[in-house]
Protein backbone atom coordinates (compact mmCIF):
# COMPACT_ATOMS: atom_id res chain seq x y z
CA UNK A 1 -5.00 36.27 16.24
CA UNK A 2 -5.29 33.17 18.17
CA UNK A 3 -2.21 31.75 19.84
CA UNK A 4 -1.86 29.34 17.20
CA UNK A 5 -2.34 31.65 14.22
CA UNK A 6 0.70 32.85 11.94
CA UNK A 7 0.80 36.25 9.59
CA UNK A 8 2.70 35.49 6.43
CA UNK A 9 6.12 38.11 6.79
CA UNK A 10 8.12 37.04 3.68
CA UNK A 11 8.04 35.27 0.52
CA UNK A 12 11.10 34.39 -1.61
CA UNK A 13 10.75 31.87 -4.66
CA UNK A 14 13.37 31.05 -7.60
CA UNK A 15 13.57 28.12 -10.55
CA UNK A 16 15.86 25.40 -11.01
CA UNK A 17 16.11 23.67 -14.21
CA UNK A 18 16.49 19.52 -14.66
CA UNK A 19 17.09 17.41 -17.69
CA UNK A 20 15.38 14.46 -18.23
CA UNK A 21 17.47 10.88 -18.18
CA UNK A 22 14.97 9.94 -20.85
CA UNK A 23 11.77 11.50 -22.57
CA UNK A 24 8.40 10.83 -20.88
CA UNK A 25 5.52 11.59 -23.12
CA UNK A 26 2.53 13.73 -22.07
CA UNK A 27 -0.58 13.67 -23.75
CA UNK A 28 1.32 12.87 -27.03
CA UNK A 29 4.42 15.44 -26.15
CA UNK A 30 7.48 13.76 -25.55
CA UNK A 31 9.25 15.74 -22.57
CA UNK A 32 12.79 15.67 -21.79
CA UNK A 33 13.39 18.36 -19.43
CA UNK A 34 11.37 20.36 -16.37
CA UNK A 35 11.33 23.32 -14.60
CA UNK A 36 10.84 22.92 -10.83
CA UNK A 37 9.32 25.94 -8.60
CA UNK A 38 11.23 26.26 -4.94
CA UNK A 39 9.38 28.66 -2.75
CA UNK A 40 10.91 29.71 0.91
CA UNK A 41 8.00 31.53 3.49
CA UNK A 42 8.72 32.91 6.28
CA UNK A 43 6.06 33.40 9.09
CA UNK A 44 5.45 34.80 12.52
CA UNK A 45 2.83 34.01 15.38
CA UNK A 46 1.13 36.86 17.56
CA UNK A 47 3.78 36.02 20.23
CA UNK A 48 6.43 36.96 17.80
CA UNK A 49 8.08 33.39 17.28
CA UNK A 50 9.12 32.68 13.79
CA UNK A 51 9.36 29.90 11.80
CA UNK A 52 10.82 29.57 7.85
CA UNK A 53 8.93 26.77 5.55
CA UNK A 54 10.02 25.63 2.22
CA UNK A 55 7.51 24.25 -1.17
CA UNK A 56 8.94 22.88 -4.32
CA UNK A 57 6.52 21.45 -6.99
CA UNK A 58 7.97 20.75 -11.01
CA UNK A 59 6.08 23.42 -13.23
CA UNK A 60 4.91 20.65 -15.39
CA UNK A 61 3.53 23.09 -18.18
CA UNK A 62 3.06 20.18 -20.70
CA UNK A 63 0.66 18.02 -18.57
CA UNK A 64 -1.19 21.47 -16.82
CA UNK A 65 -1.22 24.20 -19.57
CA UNK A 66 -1.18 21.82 -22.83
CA UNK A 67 -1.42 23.25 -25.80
CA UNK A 68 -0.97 22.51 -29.95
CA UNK A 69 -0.70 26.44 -30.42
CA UNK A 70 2.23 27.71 -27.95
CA UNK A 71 5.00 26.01 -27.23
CA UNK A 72 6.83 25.07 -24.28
CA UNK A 73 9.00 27.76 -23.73
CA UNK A 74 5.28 30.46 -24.34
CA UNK A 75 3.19 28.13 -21.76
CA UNK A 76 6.20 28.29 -19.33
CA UNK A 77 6.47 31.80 -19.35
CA UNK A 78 2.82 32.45 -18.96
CA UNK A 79 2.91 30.46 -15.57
CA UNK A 80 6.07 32.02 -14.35
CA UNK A 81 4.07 35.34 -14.64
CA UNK A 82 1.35 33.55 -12.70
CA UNK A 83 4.32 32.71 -10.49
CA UNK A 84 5.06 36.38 -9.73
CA UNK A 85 1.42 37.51 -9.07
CA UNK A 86 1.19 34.47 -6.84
CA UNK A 87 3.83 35.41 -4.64
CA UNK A 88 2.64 38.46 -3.99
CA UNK A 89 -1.01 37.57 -3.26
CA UNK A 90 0.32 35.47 -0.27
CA UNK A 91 3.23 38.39 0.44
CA UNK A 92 0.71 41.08 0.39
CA UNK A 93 -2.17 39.59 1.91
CA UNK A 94 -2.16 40.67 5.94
CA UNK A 95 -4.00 37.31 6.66
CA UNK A 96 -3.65 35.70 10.15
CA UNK A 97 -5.10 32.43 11.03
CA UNK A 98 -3.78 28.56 10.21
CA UNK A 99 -2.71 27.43 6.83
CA UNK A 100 -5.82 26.27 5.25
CA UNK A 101 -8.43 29.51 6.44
CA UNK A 102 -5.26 31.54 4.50
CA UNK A 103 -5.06 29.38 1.32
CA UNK A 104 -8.98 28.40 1.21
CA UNK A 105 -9.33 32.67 1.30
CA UNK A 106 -6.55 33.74 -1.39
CA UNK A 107 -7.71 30.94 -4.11
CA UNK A 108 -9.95 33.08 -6.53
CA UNK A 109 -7.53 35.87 -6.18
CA UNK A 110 -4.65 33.41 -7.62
CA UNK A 111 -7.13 32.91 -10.72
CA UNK A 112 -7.14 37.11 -11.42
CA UNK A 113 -3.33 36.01 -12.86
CA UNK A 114 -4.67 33.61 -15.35
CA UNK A 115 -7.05 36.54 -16.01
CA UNK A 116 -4.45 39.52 -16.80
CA UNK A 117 -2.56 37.44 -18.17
CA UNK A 118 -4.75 36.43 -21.37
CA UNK A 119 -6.12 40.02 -21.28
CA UNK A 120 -2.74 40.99 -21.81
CA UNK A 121 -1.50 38.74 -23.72
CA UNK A 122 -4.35 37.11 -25.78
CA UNK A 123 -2.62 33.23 -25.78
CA UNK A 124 -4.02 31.46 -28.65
CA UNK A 125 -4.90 29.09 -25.44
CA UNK A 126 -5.98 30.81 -22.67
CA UNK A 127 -4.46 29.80 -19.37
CA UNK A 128 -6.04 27.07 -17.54
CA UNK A 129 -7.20 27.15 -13.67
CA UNK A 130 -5.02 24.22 -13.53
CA UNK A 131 -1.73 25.82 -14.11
CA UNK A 132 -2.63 28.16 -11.43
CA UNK A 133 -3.08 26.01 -9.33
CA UNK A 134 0.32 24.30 -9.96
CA UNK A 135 1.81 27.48 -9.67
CA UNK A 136 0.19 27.97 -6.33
CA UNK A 137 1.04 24.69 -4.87
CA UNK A 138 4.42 25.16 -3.97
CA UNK A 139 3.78 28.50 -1.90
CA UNK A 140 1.03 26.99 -0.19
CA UNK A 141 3.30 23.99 0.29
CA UNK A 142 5.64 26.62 2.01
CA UNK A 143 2.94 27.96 4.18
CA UNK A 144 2.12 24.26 5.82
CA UNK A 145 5.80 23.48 5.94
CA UNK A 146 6.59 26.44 8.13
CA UNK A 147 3.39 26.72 10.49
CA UNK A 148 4.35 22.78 11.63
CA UNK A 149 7.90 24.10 12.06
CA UNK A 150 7.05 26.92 13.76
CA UNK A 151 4.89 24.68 16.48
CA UNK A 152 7.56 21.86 15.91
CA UNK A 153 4.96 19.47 14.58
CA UNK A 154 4.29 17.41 11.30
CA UNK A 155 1.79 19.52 9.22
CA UNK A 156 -0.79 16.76 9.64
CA UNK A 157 -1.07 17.13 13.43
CA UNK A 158 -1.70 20.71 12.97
CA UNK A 159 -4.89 19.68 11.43
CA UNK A 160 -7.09 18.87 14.74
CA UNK A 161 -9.38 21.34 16.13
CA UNK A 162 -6.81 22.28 18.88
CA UNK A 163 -5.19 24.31 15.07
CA UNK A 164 -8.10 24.96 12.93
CA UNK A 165 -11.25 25.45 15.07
CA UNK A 166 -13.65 25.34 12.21
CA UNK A 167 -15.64 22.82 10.95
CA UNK A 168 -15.61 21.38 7.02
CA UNK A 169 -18.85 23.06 6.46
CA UNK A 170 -16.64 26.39 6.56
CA UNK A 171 -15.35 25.40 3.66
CA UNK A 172 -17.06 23.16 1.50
CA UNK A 173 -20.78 23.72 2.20
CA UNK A 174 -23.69 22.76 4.53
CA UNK A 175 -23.40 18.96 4.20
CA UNK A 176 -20.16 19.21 5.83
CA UNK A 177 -21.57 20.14 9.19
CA UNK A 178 -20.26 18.75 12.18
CA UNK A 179 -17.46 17.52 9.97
CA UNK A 180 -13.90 17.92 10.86
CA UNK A 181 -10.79 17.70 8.45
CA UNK A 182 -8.69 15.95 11.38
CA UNK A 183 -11.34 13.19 10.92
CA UNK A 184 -10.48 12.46 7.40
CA UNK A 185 -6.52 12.50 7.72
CA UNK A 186 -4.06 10.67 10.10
CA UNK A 187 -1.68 12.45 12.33
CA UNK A 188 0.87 9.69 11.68
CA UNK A 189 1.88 8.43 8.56
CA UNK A 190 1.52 4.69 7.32
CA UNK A 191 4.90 3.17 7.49
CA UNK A 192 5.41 1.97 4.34
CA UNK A 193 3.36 1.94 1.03
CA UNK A 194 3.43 0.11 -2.56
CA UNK A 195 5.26 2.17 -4.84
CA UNK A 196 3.65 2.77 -8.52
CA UNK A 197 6.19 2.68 -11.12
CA UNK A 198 5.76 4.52 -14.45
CA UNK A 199 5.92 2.20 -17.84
CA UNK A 200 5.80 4.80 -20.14
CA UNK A 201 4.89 5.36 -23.46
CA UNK A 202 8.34 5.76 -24.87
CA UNK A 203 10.25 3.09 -22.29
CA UNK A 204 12.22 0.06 -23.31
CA UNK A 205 10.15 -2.96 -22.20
CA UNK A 206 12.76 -5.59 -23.15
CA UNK A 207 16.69 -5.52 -23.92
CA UNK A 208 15.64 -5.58 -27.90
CA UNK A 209 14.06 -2.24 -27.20
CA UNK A 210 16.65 -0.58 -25.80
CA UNK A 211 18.11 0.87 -28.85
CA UNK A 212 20.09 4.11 -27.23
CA UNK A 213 21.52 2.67 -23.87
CA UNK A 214 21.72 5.40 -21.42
CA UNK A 215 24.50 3.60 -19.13
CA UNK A 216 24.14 5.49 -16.09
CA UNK A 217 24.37 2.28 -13.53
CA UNK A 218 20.11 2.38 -13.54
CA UNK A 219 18.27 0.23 -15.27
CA UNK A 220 17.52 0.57 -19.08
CA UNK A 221 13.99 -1.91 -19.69
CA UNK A 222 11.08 -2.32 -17.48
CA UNK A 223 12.79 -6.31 -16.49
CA UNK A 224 15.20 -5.07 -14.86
CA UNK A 225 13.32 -1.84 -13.33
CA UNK A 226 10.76 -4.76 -11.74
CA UNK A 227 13.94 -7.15 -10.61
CA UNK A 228 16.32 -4.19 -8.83
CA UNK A 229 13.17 -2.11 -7.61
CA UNK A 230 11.32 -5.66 -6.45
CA UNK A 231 7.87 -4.08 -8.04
CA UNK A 232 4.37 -4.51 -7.58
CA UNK A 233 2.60 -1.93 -8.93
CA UNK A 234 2.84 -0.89 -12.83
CA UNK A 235 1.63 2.59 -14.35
CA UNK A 236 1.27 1.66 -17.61
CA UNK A 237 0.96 5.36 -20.21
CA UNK A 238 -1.10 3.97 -22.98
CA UNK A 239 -1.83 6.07 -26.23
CA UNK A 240 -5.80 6.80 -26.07
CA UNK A 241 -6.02 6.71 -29.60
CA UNK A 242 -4.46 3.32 -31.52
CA UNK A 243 -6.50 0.35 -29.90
CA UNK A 244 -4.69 -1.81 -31.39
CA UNK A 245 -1.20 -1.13 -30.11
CA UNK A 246 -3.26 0.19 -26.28
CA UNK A 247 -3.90 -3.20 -26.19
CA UNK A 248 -0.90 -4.93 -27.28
CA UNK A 249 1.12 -2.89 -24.97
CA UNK A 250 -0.27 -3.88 -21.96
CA UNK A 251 -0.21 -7.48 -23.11
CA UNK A 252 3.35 -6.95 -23.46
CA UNK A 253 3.45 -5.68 -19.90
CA UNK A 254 1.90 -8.25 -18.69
CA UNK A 255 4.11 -10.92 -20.54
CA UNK A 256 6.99 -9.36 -19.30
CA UNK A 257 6.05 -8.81 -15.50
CA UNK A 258 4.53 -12.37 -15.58
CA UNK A 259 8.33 -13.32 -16.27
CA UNK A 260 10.09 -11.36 -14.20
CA UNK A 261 7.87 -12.02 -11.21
CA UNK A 262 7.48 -15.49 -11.61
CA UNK A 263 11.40 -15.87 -11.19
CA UNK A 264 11.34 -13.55 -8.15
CA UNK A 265 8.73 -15.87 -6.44
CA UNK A 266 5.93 -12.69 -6.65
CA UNK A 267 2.53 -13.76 -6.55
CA UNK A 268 0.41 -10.53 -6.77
CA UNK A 269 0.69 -7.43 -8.25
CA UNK A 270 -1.00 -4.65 -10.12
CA UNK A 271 -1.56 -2.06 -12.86
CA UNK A 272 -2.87 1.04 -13.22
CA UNK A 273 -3.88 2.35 -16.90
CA UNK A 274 -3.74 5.86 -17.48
CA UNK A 275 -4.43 7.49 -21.04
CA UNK A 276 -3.88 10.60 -20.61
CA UNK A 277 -7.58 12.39 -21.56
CA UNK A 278 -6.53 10.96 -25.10
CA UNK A 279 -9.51 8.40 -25.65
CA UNK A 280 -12.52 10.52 -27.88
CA UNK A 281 -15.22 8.69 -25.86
CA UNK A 282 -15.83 5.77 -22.93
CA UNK A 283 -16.52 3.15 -26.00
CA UNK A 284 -13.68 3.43 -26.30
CA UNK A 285 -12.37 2.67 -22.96
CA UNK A 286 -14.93 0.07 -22.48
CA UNK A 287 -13.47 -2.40 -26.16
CA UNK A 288 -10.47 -1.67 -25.06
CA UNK A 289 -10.99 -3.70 -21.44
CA UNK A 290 -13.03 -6.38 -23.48
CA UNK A 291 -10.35 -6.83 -25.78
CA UNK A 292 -7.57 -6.72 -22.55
CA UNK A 293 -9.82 -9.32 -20.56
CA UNK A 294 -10.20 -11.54 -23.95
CA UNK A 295 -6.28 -11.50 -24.66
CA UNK A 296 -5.07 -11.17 -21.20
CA UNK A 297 -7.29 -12.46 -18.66
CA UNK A 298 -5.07 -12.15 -15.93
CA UNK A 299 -3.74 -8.71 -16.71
CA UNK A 300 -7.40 -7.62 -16.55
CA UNK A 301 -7.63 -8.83 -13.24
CA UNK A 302 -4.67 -7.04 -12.48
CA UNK A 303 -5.70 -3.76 -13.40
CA UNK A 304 -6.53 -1.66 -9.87
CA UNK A 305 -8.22 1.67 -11.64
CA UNK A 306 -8.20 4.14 -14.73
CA UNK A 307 -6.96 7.26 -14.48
CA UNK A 308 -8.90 9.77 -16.47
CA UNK A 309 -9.74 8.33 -20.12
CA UNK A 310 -10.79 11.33 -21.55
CA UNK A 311 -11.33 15.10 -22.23
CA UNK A 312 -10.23 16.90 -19.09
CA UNK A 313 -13.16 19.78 -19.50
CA UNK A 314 -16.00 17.80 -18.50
CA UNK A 315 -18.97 19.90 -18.66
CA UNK A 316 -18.00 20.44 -22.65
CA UNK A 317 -18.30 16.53 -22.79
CA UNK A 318 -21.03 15.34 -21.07
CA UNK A 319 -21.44 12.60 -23.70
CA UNK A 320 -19.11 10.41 -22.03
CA UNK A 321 -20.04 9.18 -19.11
CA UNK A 322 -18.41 6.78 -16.93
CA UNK A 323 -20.96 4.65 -15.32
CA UNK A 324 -20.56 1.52 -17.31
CA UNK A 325 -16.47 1.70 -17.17
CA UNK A 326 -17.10 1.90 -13.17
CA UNK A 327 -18.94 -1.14 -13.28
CA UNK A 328 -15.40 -3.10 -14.35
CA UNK A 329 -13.22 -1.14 -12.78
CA UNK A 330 -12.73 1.95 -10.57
CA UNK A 331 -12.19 5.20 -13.10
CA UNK A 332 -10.99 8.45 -11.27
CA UNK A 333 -11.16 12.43 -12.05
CA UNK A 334 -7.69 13.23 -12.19
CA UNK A 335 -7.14 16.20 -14.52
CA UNK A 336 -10.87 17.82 -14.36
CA UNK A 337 -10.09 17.66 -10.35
CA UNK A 338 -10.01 21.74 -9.59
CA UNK A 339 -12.48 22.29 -6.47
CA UNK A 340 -16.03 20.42 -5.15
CA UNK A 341 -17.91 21.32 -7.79
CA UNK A 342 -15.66 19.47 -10.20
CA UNK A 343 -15.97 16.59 -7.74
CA UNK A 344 -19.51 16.44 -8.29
CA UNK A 345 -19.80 16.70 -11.63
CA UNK A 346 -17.59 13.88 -12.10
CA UNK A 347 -19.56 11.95 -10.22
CA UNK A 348 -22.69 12.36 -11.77
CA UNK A 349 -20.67 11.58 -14.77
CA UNK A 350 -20.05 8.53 -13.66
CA UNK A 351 -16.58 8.33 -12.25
CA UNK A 352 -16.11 6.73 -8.81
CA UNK A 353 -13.14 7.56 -7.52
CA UNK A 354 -10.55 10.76 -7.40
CA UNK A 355 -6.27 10.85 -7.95
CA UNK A 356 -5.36 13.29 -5.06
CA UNK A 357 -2.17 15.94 -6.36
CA UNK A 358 0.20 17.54 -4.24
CA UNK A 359 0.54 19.90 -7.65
CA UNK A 360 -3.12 20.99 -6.97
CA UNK A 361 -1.84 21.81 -3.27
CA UNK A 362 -2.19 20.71 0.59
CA UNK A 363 -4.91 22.73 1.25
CA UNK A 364 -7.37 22.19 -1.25
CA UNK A 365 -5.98 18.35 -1.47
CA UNK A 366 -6.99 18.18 1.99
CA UNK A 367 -10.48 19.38 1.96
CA UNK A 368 -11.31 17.22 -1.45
CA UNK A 369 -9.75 14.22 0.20
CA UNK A 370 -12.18 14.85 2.88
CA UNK A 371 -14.88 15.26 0.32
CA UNK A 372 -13.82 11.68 -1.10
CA UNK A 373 -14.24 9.97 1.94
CA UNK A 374 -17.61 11.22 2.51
CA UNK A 375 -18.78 10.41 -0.62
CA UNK A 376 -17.03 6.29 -0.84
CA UNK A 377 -14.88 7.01 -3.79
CA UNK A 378 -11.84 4.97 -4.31
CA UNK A 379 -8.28 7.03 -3.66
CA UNK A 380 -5.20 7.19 -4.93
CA UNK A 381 -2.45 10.28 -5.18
CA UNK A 382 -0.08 10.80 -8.11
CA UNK A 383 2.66 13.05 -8.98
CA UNK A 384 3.98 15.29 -11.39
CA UNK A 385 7.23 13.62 -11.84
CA UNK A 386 7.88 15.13 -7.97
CA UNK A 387 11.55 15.04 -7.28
CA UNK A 388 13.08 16.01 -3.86
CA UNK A 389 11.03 17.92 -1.67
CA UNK A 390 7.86 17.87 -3.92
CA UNK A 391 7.87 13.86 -3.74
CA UNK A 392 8.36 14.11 0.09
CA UNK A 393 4.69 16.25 0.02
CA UNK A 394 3.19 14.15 -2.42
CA UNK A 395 4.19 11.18 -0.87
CA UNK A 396 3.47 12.52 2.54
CA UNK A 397 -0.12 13.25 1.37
CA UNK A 398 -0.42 9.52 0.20
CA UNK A 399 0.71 8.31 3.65
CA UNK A 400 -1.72 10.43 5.64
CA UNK A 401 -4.59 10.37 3.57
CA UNK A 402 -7.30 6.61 4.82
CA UNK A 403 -7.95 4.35 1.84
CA UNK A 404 -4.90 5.80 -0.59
CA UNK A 405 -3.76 2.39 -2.31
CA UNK A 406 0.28 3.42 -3.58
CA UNK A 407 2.57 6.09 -4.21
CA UNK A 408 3.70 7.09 -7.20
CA UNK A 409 7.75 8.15 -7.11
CA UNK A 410 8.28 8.90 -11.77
CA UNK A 411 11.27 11.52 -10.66
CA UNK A 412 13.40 8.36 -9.59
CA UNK A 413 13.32 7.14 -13.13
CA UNK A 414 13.45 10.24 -14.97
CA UNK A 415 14.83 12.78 -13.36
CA UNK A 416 17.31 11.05 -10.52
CA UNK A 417 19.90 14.24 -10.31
CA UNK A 418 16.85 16.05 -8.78
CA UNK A 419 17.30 13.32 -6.23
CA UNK A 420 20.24 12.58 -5.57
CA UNK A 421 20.88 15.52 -2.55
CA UNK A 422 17.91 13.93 -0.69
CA UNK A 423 18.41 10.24 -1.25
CA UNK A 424 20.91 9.69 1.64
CA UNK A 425 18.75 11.50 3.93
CA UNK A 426 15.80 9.39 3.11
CA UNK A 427 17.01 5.75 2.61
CA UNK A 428 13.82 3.91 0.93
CA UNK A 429 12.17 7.08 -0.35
CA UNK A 430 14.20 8.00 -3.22
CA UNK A 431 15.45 4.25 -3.62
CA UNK A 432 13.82 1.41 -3.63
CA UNK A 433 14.48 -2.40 -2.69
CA UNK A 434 11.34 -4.03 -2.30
CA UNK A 435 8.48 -2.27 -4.35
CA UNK A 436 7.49 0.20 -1.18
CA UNK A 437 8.28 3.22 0.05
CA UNK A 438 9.94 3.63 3.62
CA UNK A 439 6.72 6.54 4.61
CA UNK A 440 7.84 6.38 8.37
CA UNK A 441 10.24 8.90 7.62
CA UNK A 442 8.13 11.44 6.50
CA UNK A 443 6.65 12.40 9.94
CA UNK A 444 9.55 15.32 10.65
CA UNK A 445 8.60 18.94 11.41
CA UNK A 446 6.26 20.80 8.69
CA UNK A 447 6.16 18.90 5.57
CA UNK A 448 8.48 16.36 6.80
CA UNK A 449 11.44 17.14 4.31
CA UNK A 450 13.47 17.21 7.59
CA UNK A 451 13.71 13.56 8.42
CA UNK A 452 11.55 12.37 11.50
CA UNK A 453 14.11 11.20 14.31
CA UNK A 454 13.89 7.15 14.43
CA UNK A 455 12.24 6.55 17.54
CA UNK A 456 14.60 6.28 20.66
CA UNK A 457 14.62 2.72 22.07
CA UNK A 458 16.38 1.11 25.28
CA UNK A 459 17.89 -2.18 25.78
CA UNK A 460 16.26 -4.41 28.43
């Protein structure tokens, strides 16, 4: 072991469960509750010093393991058995070394779950590598968390060579030579970001729509979500397969922010368009931003990227390429994302840019984020309806990684209870005032869920 290097000593991991305030609809499922994964780690260095870390990531079964066959309660229970074998990869594994070179190593093992489990089992939908890797987020998310505790540093200035001697080509091939991740991430995070807001399928745009008031002192239509929140960046959930209303829904959008922002004196802001894999092919895609830019010129405009427009398994649909969608506006792998060679097959698919996921985890985040910026793509990072510490790593991620354009923060509209222990501790994380995110405090020890000190300053 090198001075640095930790050994893995215990692993503890239990569930909480959340109700939603209001549905959010998935790929055509309307959700209203969640299941959120808390993992604690403890670790020890060769010198014998010890150090505790903590990961938390929603299970999100809908949006990874979806499925017409199972339900919700089957494709839970499938990844809480994942869960289990998880756990014990990591508490079993006698590895020594930093964060990433432990993760990187255990990956394929955390696929053998998936494996038993639909040998045992025989799912009428066999459990995806993306559930796993959901599954194995939040204990890798532990693992980062306590190696920066244990050398009293923010995860992401554990990343240098001084940490984790090798280079990139260790372990993402030969092109990566005399690459470094510490080149591709910044020790300190940005201090503030653009915070994307989620217009879902299902949410009261206007007072007329809000037909079963909630009353909870937060807002009830997207008017007054843009006015309290002071919002400049709009996820809009579109449908994938009715044009007609895609289309008039993000007119409507547009109508509405174009209100709302003109009275608060806003002059730019954007949208980001995300149809959940539901579109059958990229025609469709590309009439429905001719018929946008025809009706609604200056929501086109608006539009900053695509989030994956359709069927997640890529190499079963290599009809649908993305090269002339990329030509109007930046469409990224979100989804189909699971390791490099994903990567590059969306790209020679025609997709030019990539939506990072804490969900996916820090380490292989990390090293595709790397990949990214190597290759030019355009960046963003989403989450999985994060709440607590999850959004602090997701949002932590989007802060540290060059070229990420917002943050996206859906837990503060759907789940807020998840919240509310952590809001006071992070004032302009879990709230916000002026459409971005107060990132400064997420440079604390490990993942940063223990708030960074405010820097000490003396009167002259």
């Amino acid at each position: 072991m090198r001075a640095t290097d930790i050994r893995i000593r215990e692993v503890y991991f239990e569930y909480e469960d959340f109700r939603y305030r209001s549905p959010i609809k998935f790929g055509g499922v309307a959700l209203d509750r969640v299941t959120v994964l808390n993992v604690r780690m403890g670790v020890e260095s060769g010198a014998g010093k010890t150090a505790a870390g903590v990961g938390s990531m929603p299970m999100g079964n809908v949006w990874a393991y979806p499925s017409r066959a199972l339900t919700y309660d089957q494709t839970l229970g499938a990844m809480k058995f994942a869960v289990s074998r998880v756990a014990e990869d990591y508490r079993a594994c006698g590895l020594a070394g930093h964060p990433v070179d432990i993760t990187h190593r255990l990956e394929p093992e955390f696929f053998l779950a998936a494996q038993d489990f639909n040998a045992l089992h025989r799912p009428a939908d066999l459990v995806p590598k993306l559930a796993v890797l959901v599954v194995a987020s939040a204990f890798d998310a532990a693992l980062h968390d306590a190696y920066g505790k244990l050398h009293g540093l923010n995860c992401f200035r554990t990343y240098t060579r001084e940490f984790l001697p090798e280079d990139l080509d260790h372990y993402l091939g030969a092109e990566f030579d005399g690459l470094h991740l510490g080149d591709f991430v910044t020790q300190q995070a940005k201090p503030k970001m653009p915070l994307y807001h989620l217009v879902g399928a299902l949410d009261p745009l206007t007072p007329a729509d809000v037909t079963n008031p909630i009353r909870d002192g937060l807002p009830e239509h997207l008017g007054e979500w843009i006015k309290r929140d002071g919002l400049t960046h709009l996820k809009i959930k579109l449908n994938g397969d009715d044009l007609a209303w895609d289309v008039a829904r993000c007119v409507a959008v547009n109508a509405i922010a174009e209100e709302v922002q003109a009275k608060r004196g806003a002059r730019a802001w954007w949208y980001s368009l995300d149809f959940n894999e539901r579109c059958q092919n990229v025609q469709y895609l590309l009439e429905f931003l001719k018929q946008l830019r025809d009706r609604a010129p200056a929501a086109y405009d608006r539009v900053q990227y695509v989030e994956q427009p359709t069927a997640r398994d890529l190499a079963a649909n290599p009809q649908n390429k993305m090269h002339e969608a990329s030509k109007l506006k930046p469409v990224v792998i979100d989804e189909s994302l699971l390791d490099l060679e994903t990567l590059k097959l969306s790209m020679e698919m025609g997709y030019s840019g990539v939506a990072f996921k804490a969900c996916k985890g820090q380490t292989q985040s990390l090293l595709l984020a790397a990949a990214a910026q190597k290759y030019g793509l355009f960046r963003c990072v989403q989450d999985l309806t994060c709440v607590g510490p999850s959004l602090i790593h997701s949002a932590s991620l989007a802060a540290h990684v060059p070229g990420v354009a917002a943050i996206e923060s859906n837990g503060r509209q759907y789940c807020p209870a998840a919240n509310a222990p952590w809001d006071a501790k992070f004032p302009g994380v879990f709230t916000i005032t002026d459409g971005t995110m107060n990132t400064a405090l997420l440079d604390g020890p490990g993942l940063g869920t223990t708030p960074a000190e405010p820097p000490v300053t003396t009167a002259k």
